[in-house]
C-alpha atoms as a PDB file:
ATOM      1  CA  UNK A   1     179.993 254.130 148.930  1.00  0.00           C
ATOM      2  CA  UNK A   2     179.096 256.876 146.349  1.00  0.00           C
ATOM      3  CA  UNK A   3     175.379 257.010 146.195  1.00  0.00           C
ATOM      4  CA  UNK A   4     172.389 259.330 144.688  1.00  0.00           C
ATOM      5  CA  UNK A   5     171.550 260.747 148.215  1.00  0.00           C
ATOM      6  CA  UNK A   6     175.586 261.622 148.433  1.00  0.00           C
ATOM      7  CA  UNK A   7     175.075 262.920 144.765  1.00  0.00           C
ATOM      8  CA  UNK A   8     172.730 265.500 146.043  1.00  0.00           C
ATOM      9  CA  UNK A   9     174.381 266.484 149.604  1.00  0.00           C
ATOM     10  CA  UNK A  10     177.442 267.365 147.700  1.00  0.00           C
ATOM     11  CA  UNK A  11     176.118 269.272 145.439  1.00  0.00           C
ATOM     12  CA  UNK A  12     173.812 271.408 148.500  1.00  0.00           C
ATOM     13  CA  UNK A  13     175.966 273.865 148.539  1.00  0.00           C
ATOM     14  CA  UNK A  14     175.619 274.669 144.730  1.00  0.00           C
ATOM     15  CA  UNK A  15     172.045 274.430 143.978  1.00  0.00           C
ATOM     16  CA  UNK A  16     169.500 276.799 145.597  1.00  0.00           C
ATOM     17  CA  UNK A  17     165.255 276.094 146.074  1.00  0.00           C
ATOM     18  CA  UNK A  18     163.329 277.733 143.719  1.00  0.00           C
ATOM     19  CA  UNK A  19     161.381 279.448 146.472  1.00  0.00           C
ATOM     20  CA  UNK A  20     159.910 281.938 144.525  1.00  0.00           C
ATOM     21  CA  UNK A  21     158.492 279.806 142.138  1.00  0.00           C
ATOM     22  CA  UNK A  22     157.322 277.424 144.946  1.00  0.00           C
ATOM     23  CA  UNK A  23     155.519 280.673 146.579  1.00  0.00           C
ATOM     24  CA  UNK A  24     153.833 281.654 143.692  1.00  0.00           C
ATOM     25  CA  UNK A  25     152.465 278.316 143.292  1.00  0.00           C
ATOM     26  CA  UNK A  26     151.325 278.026 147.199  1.00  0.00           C
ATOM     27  CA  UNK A  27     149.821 281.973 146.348  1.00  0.00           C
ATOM     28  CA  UNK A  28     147.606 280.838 143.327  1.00  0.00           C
ATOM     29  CA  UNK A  29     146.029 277.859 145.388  1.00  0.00           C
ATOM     30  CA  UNK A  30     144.779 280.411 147.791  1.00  0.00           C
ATOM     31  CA  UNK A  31     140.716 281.348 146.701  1.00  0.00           C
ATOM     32  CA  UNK A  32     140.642 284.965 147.262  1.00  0.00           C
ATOM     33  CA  UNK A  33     144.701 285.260 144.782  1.00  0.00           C
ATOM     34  CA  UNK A  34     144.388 288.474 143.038  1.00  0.00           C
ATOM     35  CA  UNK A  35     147.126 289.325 140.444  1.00  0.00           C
ATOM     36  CA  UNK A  36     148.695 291.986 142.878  1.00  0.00           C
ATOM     37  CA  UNK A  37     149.394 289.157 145.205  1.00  0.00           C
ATOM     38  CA  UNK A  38     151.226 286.992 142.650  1.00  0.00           C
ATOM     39  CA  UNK A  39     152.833 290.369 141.466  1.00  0.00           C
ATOM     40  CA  UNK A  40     154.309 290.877 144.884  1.00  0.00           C
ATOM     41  CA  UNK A  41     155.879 288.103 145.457  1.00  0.00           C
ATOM     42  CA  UNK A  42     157.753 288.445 142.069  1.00  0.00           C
ATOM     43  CA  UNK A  43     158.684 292.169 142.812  1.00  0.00           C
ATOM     44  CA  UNK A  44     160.204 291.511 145.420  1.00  0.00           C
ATOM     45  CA  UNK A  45     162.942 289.505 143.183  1.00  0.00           C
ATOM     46  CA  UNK A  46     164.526 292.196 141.151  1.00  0.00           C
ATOM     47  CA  UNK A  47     166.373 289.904 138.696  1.00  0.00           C
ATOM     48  CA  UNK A  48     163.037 287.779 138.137  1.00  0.00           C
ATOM     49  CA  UNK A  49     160.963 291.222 137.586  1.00  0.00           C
ATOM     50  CA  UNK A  50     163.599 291.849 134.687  1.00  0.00           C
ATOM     51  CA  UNK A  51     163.135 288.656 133.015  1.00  0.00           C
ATOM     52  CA  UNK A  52     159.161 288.617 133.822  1.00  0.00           C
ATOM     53  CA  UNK A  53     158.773 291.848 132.429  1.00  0.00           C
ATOM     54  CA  UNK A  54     161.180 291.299 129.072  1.00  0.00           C
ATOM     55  CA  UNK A  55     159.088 288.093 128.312  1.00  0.00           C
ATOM     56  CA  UNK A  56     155.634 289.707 128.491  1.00  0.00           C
ATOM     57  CA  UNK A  57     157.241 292.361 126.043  1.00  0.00           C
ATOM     58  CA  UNK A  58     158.692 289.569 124.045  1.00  0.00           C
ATOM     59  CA  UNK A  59     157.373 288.493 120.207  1.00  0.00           C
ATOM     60  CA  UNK A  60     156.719 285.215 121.435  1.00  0.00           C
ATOM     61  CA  UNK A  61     153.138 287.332 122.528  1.00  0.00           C
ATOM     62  CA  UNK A  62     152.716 288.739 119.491  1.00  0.00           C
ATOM     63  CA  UNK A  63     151.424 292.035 121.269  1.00  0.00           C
ATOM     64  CA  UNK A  64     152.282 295.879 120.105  1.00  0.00           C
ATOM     65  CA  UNK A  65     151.598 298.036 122.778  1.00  0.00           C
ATOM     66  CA  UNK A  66     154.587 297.006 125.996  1.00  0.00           C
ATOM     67  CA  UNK A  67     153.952 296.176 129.709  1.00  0.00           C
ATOM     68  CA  UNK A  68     155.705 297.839 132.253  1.00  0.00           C
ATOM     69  CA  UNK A  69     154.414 296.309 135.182  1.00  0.00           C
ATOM     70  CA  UNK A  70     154.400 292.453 136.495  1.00  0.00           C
ATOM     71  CA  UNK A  71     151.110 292.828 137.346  1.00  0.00           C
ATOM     72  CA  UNK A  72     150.238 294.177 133.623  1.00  0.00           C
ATOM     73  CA  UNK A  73     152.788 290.850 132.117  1.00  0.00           C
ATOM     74  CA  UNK A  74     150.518 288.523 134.491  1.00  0.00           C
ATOM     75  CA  UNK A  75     147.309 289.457 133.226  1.00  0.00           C
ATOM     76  CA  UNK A  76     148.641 289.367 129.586  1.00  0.00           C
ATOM     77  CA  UNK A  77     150.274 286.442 129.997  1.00  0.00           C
ATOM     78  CA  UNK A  78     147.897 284.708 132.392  1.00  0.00           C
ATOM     79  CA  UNK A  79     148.377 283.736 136.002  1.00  0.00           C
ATOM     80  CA  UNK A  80     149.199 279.451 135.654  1.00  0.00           C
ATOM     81  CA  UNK A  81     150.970 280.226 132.049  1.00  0.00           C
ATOM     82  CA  UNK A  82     152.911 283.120 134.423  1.00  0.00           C
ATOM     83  CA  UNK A  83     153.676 280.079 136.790  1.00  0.00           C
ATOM     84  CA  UNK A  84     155.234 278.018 134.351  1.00  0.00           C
ATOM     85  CA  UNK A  85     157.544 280.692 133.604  1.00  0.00           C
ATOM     86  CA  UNK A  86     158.637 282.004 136.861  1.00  0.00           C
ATOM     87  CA  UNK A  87     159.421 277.785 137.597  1.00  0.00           C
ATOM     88  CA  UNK A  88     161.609 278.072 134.404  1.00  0.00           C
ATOM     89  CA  UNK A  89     163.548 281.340 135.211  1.00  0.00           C
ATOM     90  CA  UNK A  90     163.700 279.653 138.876  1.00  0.00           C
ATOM     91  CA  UNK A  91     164.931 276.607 138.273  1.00  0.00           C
ATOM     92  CA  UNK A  92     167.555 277.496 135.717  1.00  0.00           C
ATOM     93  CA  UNK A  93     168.667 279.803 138.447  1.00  0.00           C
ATOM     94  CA  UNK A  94     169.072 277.078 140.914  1.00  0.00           C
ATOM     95  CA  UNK A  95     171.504 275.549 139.236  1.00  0.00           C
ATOM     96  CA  UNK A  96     173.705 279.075 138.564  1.00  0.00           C
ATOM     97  CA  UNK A  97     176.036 277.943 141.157  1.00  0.00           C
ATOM     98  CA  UNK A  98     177.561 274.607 138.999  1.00  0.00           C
ATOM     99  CA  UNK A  99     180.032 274.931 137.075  1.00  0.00           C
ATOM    100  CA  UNK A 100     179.673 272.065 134.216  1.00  0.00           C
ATOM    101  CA  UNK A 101     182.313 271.335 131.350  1.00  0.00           C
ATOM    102  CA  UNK A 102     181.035 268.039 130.488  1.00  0.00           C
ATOM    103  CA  UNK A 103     177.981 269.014 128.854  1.00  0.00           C
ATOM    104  CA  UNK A 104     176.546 272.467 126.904  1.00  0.00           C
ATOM    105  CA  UNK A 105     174.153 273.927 129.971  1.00  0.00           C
ATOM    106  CA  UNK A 106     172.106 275.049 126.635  1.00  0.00           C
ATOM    107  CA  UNK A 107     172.084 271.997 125.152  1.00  0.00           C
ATOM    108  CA  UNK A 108     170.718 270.880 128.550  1.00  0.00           C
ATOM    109  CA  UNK A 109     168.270 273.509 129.497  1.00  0.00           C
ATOM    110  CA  UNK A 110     167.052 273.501 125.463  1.00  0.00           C
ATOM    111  CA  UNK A 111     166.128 269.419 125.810  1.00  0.00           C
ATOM    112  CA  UNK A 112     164.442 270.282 129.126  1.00  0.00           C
ATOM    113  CA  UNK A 113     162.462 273.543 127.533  1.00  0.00           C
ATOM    114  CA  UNK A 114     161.244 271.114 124.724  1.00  0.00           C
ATOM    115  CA  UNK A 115     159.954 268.833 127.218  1.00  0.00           C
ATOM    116  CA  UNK A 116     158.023 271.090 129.491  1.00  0.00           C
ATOM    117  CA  UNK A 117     156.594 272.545 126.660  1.00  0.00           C
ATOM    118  CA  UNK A 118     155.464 269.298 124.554  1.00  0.00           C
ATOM    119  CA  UNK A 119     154.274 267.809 127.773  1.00  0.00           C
ATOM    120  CA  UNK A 120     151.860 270.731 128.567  1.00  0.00           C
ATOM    121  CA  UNK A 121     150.993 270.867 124.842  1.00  0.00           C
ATOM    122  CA  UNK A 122     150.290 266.909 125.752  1.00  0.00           C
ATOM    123  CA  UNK A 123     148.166 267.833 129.128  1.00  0.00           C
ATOM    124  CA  UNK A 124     145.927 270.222 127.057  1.00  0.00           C
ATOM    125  CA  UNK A 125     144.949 267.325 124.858  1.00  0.00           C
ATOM    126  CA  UNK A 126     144.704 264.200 126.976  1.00  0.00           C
ATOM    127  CA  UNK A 127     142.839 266.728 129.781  1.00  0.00           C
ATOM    128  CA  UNK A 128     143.496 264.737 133.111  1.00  0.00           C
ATOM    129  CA  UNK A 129     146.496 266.438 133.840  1.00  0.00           C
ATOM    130  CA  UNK A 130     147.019 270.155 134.587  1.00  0.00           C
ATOM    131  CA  UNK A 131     149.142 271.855 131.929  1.00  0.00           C
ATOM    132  CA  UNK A 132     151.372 273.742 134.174  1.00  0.00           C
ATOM    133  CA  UNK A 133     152.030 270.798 136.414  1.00  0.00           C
ATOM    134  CA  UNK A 134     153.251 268.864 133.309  1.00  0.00           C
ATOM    135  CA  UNK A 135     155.358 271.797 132.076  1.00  0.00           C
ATOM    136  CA  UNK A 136     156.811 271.990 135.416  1.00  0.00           C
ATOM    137  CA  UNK A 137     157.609 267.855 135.533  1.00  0.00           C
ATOM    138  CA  UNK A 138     158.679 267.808 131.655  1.00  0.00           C
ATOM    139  CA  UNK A 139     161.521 271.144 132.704  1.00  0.00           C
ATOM    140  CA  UNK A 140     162.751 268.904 135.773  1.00  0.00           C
ATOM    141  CA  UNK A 141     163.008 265.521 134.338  1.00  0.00           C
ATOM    142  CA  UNK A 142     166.617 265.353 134.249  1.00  0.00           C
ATOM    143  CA  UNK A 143     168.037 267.767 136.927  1.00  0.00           C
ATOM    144  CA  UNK A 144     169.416 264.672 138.420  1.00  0.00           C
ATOM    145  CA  UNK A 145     171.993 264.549 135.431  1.00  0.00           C
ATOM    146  CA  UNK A 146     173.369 268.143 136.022  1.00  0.00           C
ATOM    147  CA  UNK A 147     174.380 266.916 140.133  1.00  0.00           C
ATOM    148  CA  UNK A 148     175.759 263.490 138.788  1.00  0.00           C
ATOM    149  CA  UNK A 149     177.876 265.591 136.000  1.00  0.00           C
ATOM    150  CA  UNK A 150     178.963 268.239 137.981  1.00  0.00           C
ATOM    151  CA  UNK A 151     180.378 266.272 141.351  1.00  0.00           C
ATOM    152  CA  UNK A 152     182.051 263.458 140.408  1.00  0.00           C
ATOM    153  CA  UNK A 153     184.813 262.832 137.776  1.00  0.00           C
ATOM    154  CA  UNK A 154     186.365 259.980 135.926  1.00  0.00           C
ATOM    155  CA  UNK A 155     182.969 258.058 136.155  1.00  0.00           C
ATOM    156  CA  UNK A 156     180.874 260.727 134.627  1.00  0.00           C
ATOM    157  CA  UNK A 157     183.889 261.121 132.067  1.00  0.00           C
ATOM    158  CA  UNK A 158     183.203 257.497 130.759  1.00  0.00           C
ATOM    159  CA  UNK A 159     179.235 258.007 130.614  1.00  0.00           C
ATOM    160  CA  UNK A 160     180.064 260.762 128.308  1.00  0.00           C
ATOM    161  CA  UNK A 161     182.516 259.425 126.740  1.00  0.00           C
ATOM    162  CA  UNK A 162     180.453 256.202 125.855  1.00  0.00           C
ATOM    163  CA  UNK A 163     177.120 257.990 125.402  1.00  0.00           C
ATOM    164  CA  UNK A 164     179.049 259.911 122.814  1.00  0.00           C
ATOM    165  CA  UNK A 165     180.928 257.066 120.859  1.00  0.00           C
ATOM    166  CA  UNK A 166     179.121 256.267 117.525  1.00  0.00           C
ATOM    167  CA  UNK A 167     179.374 252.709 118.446  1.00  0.00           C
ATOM    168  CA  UNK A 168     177.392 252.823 121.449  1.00  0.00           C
ATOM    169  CA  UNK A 169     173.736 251.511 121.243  1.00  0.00           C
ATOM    170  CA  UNK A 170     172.697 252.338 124.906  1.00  0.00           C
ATOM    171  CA  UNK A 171     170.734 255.544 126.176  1.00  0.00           C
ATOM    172  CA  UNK A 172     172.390 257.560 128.740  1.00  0.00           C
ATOM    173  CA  UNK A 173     170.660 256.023 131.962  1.00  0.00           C
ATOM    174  CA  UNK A 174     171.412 253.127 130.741  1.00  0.00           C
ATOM    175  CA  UNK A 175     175.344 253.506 130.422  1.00  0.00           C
ATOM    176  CA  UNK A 176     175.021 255.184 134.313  1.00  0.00           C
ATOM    177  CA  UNK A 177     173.732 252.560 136.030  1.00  0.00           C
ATOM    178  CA  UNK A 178     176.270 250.208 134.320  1.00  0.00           C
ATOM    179  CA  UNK A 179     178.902 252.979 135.848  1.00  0.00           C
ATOM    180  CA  UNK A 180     177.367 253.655 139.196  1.00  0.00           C
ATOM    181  CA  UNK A 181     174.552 251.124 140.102  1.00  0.00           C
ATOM    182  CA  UNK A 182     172.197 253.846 139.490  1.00  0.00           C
ATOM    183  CA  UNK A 183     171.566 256.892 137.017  1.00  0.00           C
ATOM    184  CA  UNK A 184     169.760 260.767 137.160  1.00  0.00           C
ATOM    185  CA  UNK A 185     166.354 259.507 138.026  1.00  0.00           C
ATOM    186  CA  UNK A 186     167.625 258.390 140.969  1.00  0.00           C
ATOM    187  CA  UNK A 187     169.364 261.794 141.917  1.00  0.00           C
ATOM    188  CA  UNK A 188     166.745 263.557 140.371  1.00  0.00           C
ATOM    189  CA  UNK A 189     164.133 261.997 142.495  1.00  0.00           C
ATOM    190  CA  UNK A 190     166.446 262.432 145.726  1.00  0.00           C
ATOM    191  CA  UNK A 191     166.709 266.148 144.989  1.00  0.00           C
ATOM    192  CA  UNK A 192     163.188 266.628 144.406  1.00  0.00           C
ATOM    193  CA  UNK A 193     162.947 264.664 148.106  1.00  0.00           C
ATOM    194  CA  UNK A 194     165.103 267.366 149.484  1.00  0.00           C
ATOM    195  CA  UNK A 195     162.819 269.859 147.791  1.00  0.00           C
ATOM    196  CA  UNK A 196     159.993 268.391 148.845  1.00  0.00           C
ATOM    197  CA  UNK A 197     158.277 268.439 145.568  1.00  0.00           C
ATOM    198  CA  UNK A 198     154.919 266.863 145.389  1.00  0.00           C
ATOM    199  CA  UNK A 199     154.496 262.907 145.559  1.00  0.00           C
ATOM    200  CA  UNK A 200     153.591 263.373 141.546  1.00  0.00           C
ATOM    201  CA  UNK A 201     156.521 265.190 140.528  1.00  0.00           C
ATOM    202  CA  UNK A 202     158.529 263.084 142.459  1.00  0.00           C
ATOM    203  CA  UNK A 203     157.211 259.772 140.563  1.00  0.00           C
ATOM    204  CA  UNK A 204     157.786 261.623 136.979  1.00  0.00           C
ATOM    205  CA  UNK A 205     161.275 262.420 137.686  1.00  0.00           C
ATOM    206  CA  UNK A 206     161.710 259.068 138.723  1.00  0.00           C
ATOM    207  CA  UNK A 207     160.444 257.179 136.267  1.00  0.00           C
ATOM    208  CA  UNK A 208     160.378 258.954 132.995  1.00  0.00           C
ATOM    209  CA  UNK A 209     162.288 256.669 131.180  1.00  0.00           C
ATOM    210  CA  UNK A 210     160.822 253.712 132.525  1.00  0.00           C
ATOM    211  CA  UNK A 211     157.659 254.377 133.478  1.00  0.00           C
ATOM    212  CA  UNK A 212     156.662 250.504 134.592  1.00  0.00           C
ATOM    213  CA  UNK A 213     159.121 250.950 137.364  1.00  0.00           C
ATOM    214  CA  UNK A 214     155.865 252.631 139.017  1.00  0.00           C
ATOM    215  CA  UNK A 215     153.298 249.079 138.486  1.00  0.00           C
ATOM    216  CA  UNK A 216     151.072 251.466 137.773  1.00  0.00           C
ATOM    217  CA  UNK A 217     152.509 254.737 136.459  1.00  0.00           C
ATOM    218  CA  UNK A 218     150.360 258.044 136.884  1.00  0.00           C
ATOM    219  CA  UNK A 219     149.039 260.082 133.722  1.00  0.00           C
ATOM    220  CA  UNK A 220     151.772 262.701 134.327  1.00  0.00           C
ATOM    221  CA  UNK A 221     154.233 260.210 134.497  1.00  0.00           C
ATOM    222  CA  UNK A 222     153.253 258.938 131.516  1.00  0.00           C
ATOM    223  CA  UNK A 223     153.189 262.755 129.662  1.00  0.00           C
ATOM    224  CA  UNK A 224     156.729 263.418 130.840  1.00  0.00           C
ATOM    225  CA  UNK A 225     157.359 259.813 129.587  1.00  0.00           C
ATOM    226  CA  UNK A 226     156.583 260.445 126.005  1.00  0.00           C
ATOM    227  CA  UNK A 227     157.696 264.949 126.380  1.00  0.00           C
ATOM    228  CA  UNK A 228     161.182 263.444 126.518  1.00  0.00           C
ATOM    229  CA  UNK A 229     161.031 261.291 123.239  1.00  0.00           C
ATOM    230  CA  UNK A 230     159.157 264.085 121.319  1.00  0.00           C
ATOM    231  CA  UNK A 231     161.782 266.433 123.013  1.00  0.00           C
ATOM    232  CA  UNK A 232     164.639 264.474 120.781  1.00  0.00           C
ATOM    233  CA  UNK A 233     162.942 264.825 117.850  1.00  0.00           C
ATOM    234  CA  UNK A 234     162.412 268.361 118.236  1.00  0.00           C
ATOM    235  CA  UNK A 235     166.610 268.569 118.338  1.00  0.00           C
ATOM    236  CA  UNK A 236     166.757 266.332 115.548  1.00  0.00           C
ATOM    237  CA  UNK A 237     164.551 267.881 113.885  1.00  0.00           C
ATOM    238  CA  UNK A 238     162.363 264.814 112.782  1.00  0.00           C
ATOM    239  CA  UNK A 239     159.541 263.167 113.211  1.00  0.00           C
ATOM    240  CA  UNK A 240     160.667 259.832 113.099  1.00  0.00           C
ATOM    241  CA  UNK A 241     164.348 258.725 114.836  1.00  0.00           C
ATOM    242  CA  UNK A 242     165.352 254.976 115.706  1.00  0.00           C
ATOM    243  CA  UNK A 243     168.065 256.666 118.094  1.00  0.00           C
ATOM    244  CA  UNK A 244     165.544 258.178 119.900  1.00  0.00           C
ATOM    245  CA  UNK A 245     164.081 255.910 123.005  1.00  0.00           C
ATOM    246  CA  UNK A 246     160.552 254.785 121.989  1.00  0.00           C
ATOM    247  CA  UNK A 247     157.308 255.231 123.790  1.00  0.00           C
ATOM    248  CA  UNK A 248     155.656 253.034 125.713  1.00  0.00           C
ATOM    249  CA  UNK A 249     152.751 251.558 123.855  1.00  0.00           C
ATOM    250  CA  UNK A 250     151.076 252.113 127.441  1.00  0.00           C
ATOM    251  CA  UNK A 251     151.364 255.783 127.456  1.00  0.00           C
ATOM    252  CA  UNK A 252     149.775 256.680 123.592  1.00  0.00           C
ATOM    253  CA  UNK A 253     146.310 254.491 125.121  1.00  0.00           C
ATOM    254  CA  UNK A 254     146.619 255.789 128.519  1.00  0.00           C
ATOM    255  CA  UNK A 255     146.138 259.142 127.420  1.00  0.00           C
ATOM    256  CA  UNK A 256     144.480 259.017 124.401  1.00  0.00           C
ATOM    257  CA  UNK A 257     147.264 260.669 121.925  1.00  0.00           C
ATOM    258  CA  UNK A 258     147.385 259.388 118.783  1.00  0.00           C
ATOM    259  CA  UNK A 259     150.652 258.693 117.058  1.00  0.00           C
ATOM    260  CA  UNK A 260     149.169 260.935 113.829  1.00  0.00           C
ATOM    261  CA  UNK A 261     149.633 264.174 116.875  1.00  0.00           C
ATOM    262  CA  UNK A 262     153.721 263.622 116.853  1.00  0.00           C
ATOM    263  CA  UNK A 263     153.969 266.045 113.874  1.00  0.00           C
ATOM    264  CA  UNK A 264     151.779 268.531 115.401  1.00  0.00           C
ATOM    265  CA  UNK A 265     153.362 268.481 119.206  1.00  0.00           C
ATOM    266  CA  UNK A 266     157.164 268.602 117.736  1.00  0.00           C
ATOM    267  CA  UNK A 267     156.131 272.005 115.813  1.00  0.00           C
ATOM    268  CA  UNK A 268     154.717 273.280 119.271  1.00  0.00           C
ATOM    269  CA  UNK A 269     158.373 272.807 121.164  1.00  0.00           C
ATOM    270  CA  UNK A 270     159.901 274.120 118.125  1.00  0.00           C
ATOM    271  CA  UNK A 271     157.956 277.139 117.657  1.00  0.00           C
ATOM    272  CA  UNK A 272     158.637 277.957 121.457  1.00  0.00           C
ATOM    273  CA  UNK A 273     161.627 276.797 122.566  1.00  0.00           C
ATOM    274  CA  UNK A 274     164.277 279.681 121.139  1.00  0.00           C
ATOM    275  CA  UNK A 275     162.440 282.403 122.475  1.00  0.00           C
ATOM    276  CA  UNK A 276     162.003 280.816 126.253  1.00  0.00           C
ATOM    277  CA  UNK A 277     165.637 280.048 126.263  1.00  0.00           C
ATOM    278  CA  UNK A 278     166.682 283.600 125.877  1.00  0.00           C
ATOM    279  CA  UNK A 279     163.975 285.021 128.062  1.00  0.00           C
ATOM    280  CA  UNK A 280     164.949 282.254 130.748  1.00  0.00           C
ATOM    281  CA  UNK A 281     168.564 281.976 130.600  1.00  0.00           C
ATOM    282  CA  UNK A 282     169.713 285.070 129.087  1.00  0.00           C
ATOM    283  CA  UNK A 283     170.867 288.032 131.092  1.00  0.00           C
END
């Protein structure tokens, strides 16, 4: 019986750890990290140098004179914002090996960019959880939809198929686990298992859409939560959608956002997103 654990193993061979990214982040726990550390273990990634070092030059800086080091790009960029980044251009990466026709992989990674970015615009404001930990959650949420869409057929065909048909009233996890019994956040959470992400990441990718599926859902859970609404309005270009899933009344007075901030965390993804998907994905 197809399952979300299957989901994953089948796709093992296609999707690769994001080991640099997962270094860095072990590197900048450490109490004596110096930027040449974190520079190092970048370097010795040749294609990630490239990228690292054509984003620190990028206008999304708004800075004149150019960087020609990593070590240079880190300290104008900043060490936990250079995190966020190198997860990004990693985990975008991982995924070089599937080959999708169902859905646009922009369309995917641009929905996923809005949400890391609103939900550490989010974390700044509701200060209880660490920006680049929510950026990190809010650019993972839905990995478990790229497995599901790239290893099985007819199945997937009718999700998109139904999720796409005017008439349809459902969100998309909604129409999966009428299909299969289960939907991304299950695969999702299984991949981030085989990862071994941390517990917290785990529960976000999880639960995102439903965040009472927790009892008691964390603060992070509850910023990815509301990342992925904003995220839709950011495509739609509005501030107001009744096709896009609401927000838990929960999460605005768990972490203190008000719903007069929606205007000003939309204009954050949008300012951002274009230039992050060309540094990230781009060659």
């Amino acid at each position: 019986m197809l399952d979300a654990k299957t989901m994953v193993a089948r796709a093992g061979n296609l999707i690769s750890l994001p080991g640099v990214a997962l270094e860095v982040n072990r590197q900048l726990k450490e109490p004596l990290c110096s930027l040449k550390d974190v520079a190092a273990i970048i370097e010795a990634d040749t294609a990630l140098t490239a990228k690292i070092l054509k984003l620190g030059n990028s206008v999304l800086l708004r800075n004149l004179d150019p960087v020609n080091t990593v070590e240079k790009a880190i300290g104008r960029i900043g060490s936990r914002r250079m995190l966020d980044l190198v997860m990004s251009i990693e985990v975008a990466r991982s995924f070089d090996g599937i080959d999708n026709e169902l859905i646009s992989m922009e369309d995917f990674w641009r929905h996923s960019i809005y949400t890391a970015l609103v939900a550490h615009a989010i974390a700044e404001r509701c200060k209880s959880v660490e920006p680049g930990e929510a950026f990190t959650a809010g650019l993972l949420h839905d990995v478990g939809q790229l497995i599901m869409y790239s290893t099985v057929g007819e199945q997937v065909e009718e999700c998109v198929a139904r999720s796409r048909d005017p008439h349809e009233t459902s969100p998309s996890h909604v129409i999966e686990q009428d299909v299969f019994d289960f939907d991304h956040t299950n695969v999702g959470l299984e991949l981030a298992l085989q990862w071994q992400l941390p517990r917290s990441l785990q529960e976000s990718i999880y639960s995102h859409h439903q965040p009472e599926k927790l009892g008691h859902p964390s603060d992070l859970t509850m910023v990815v939560h509301m990342a992925n609404s904003l995220a839709m309005l950011c495509e739609t270009d509005s501030t107001d959608n009744p096709e896009v899933p609401a927000i838990s009344d929960g999460a605005w007075s768990q972490l203190g956002i008000a719903r007069s901030q929606i205007g000003e965390l939309i204009d954050i993804g949008k300012q951002q997103a274009d230039s992050l998907l060309t540094a990230f994905i781009s060659d």
